[in-house]
PDB file of N, CA and C in Angstrom:
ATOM      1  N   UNK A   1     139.095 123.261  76.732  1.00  0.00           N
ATOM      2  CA  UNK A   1     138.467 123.265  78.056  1.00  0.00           C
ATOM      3  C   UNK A   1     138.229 121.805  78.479  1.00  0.00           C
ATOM      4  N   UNK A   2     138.590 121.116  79.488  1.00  0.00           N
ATOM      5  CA  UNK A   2     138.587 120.418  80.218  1.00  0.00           C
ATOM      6  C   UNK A   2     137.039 120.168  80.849  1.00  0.00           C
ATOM      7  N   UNK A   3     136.823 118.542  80.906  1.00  0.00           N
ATOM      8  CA  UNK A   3     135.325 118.587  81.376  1.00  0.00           C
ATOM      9  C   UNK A   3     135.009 118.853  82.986  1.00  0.00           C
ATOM     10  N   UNK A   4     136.174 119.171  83.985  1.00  0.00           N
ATOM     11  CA  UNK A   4     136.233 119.382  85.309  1.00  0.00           C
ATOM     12  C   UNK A   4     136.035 120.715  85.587  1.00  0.00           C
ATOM     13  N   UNK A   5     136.288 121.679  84.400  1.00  0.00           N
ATOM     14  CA  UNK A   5     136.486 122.936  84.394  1.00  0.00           C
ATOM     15  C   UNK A   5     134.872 123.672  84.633  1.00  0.00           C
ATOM     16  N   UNK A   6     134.777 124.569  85.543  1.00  0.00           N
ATOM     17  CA  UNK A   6     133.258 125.013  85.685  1.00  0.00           C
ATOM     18  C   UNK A   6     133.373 125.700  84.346  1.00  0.00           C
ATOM     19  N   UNK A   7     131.977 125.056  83.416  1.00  0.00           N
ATOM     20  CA  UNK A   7     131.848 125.785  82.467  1.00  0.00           C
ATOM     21  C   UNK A   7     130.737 126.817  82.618  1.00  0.00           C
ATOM     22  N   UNK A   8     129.670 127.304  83.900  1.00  0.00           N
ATOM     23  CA  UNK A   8     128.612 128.071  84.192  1.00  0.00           C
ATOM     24  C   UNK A   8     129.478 129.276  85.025  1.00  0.00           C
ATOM     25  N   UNK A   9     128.921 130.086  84.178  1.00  0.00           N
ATOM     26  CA  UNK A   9     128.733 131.411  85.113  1.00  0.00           C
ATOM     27  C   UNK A   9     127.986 130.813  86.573  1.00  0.00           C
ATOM     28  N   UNK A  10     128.159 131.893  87.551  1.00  0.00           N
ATOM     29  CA  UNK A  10     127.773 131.673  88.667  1.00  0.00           C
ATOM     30  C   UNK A  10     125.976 132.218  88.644  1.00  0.00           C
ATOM     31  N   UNK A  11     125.863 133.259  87.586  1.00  0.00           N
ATOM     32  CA  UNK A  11     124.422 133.346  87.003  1.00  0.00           C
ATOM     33  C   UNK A  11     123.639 132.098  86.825  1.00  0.00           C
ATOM     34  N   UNK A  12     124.058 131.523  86.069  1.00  0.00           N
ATOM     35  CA  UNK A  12     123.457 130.353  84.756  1.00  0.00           C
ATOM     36  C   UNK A  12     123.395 129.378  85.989  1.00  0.00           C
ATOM     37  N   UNK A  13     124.242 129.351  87.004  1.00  0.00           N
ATOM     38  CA  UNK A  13     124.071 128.108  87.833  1.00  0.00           C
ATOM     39  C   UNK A  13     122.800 128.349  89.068  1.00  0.00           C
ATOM     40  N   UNK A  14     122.521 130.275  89.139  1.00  0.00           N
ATOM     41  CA  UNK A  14     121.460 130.133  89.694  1.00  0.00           C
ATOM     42  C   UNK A  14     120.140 130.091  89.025  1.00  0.00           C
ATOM     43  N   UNK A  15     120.026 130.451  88.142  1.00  0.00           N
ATOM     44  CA  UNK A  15     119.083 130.321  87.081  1.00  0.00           C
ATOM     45  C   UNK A  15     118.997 128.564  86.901  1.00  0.00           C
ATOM     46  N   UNK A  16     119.477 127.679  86.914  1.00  0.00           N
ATOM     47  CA  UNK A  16     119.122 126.721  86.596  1.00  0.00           C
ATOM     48  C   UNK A  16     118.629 126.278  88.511  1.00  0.00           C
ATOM     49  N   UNK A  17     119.068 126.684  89.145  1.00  0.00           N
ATOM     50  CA  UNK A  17     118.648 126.134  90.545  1.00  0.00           C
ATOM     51  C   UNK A  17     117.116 126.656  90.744  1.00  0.00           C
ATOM     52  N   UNK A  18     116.998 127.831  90.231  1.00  0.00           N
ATOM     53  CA  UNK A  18     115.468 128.183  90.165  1.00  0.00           C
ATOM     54  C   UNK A  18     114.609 127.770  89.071  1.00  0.00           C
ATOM     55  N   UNK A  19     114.983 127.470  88.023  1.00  0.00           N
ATOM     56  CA  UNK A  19     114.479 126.312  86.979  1.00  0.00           C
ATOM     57  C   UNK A  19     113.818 124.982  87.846  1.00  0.00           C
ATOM     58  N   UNK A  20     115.093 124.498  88.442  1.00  0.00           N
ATOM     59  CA  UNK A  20     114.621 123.235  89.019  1.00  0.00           C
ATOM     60  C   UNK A  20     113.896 123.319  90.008  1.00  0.00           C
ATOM     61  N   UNK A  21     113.779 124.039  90.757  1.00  0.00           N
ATOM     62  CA  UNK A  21     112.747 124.586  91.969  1.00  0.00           C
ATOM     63  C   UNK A  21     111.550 124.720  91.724  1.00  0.00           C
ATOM     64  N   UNK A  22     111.708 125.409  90.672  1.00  0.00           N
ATOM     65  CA  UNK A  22     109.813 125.737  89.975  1.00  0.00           C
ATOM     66  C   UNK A  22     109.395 124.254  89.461  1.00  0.00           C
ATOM     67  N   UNK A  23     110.783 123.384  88.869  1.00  0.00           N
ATOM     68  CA  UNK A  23     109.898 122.254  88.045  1.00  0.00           C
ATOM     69  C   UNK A  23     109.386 121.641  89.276  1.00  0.00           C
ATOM     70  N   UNK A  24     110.097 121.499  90.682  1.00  0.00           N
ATOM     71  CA  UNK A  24     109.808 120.736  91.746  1.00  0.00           C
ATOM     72  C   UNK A  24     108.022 121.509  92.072  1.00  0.00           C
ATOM     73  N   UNK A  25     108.080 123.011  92.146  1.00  0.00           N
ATOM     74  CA  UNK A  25     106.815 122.903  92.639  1.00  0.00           C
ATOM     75  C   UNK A  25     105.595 122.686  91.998  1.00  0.00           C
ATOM     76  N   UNK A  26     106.025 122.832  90.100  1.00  0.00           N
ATOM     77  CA  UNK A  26     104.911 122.517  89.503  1.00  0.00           C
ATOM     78  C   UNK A  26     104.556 121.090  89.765  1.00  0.00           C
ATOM     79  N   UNK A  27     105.800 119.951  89.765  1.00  0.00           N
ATOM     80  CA  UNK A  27     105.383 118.824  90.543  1.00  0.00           C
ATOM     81  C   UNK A  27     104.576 118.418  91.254  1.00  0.00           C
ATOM     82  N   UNK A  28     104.697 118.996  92.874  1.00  0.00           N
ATOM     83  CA  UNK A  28     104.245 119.191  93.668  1.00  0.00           C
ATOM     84  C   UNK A  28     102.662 119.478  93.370  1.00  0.00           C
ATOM     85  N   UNK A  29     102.335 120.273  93.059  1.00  0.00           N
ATOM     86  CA  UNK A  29     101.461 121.078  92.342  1.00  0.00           C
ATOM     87  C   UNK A  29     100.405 120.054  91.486  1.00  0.00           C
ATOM     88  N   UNK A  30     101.112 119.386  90.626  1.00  0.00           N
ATOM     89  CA  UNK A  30     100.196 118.709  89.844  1.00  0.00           C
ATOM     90  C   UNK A  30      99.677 117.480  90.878  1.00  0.00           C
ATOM     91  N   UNK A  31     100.691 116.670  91.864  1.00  0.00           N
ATOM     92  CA  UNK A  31     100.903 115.646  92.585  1.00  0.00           C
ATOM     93  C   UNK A  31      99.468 115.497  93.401  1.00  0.00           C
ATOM     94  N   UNK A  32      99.342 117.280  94.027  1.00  0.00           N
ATOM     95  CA  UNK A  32      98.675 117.292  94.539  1.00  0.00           C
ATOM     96  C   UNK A  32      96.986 117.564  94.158  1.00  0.00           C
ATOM     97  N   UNK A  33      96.994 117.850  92.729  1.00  0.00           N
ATOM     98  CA  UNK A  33      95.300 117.950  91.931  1.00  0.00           C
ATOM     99  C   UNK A  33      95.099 116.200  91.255  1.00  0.00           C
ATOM    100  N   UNK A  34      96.153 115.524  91.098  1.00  0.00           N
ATOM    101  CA  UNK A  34      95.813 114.024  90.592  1.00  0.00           C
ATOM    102  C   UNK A  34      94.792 113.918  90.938  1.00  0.00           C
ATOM    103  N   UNK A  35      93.609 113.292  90.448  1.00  0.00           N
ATOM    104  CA  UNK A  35      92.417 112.157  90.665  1.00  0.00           C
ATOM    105  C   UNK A  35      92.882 110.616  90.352  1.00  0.00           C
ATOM    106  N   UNK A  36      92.902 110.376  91.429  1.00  0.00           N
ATOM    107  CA  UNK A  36      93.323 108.489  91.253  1.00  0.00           C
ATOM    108  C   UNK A  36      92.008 108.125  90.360  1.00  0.00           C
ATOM    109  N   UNK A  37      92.619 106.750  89.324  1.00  0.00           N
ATOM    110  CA  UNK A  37      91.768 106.313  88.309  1.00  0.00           C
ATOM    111  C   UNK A  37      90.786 105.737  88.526  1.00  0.00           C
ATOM    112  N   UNK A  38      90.799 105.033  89.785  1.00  0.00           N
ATOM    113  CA  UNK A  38      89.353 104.836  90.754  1.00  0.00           C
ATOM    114  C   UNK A  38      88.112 105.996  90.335  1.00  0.00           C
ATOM    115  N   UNK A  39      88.627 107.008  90.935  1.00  0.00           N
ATOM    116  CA  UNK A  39      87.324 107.917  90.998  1.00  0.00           C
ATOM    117  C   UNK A  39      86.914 108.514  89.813  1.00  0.00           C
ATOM    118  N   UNK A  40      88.234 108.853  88.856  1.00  0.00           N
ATOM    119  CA  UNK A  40      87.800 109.177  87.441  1.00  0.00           C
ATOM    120  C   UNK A  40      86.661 108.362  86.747  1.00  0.00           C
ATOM    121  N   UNK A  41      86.945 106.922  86.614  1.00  0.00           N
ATOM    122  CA  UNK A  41      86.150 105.796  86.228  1.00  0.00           C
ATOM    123  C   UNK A  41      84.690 105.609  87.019  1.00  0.00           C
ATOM    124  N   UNK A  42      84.641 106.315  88.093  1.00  0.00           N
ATOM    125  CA  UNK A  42      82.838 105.981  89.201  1.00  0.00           C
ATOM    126  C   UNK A  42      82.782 107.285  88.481  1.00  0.00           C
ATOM    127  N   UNK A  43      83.367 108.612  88.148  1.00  0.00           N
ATOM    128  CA  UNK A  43      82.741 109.875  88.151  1.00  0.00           C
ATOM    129  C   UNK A  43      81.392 109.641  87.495  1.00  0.00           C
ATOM    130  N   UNK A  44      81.407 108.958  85.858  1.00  0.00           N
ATOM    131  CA  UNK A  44      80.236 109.000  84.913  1.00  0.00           C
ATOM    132  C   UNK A  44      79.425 107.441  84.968  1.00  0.00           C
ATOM    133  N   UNK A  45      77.971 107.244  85.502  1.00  0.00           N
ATOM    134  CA  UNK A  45      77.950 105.926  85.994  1.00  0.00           C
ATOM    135  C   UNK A  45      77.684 105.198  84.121  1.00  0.00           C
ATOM    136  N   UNK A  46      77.990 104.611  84.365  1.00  0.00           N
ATOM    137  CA  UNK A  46      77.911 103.299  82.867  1.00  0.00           C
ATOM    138  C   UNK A  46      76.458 103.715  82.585  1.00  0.00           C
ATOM    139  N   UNK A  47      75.166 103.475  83.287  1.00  0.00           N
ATOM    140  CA  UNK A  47      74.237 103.904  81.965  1.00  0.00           C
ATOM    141  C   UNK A  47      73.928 105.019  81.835  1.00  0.00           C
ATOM    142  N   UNK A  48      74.383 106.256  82.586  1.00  0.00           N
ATOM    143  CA  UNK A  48      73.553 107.707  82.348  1.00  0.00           C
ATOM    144  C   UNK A  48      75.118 108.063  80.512  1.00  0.00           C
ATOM    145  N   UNK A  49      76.283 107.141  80.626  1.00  0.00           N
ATOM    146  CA  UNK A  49      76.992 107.105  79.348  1.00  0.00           C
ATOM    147  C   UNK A  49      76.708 106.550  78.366  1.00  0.00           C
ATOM    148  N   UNK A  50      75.869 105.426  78.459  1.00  0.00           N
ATOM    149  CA  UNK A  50      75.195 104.718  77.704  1.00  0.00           C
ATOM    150  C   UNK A  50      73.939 105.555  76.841  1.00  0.00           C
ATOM    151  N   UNK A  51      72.932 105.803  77.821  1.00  0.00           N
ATOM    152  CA  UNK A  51      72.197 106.935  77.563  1.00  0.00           C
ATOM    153  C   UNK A  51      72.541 107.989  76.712  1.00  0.00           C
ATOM    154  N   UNK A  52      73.332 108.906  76.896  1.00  0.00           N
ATOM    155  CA  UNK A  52      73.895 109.710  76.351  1.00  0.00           C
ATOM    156  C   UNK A  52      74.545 109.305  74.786  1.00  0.00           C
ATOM    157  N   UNK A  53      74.496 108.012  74.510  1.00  0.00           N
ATOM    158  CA  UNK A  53      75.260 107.689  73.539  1.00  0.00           C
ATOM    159  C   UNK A  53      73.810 107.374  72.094  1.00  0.00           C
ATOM    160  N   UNK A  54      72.959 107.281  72.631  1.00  0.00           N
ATOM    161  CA  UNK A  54      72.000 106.821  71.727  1.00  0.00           C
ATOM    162  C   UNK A  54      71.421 107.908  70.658  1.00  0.00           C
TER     163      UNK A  54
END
């Protein structure tokens, strides 16, 4: 077999188009719950962590 030769069923080629679709919306998905590292870092103020540490 030749590497030009379609080696996918016409199945397997939609199955992978909906593979990649879902990875796009879990993408999407995560893209959109991110917390930029800004706000992660103000969430806990330095001494109520401090505090907590004693």
């Amino acid at each position: 077999m030749s590497d030009d030769e379609p080696a996918k069923s016409r199945g397997e080629q939609i199955q992978e188009a909906e593979r990649e679709a879902a990875r796009q919306r879990i993408l999407a998905l995560a893209e959109a719950e991110r917390i930029p590292a800004e706000e992660t870092t103000r969430a806990i103020p330095d001494r109520r962590w401090r505090r907590g540490q004693r």
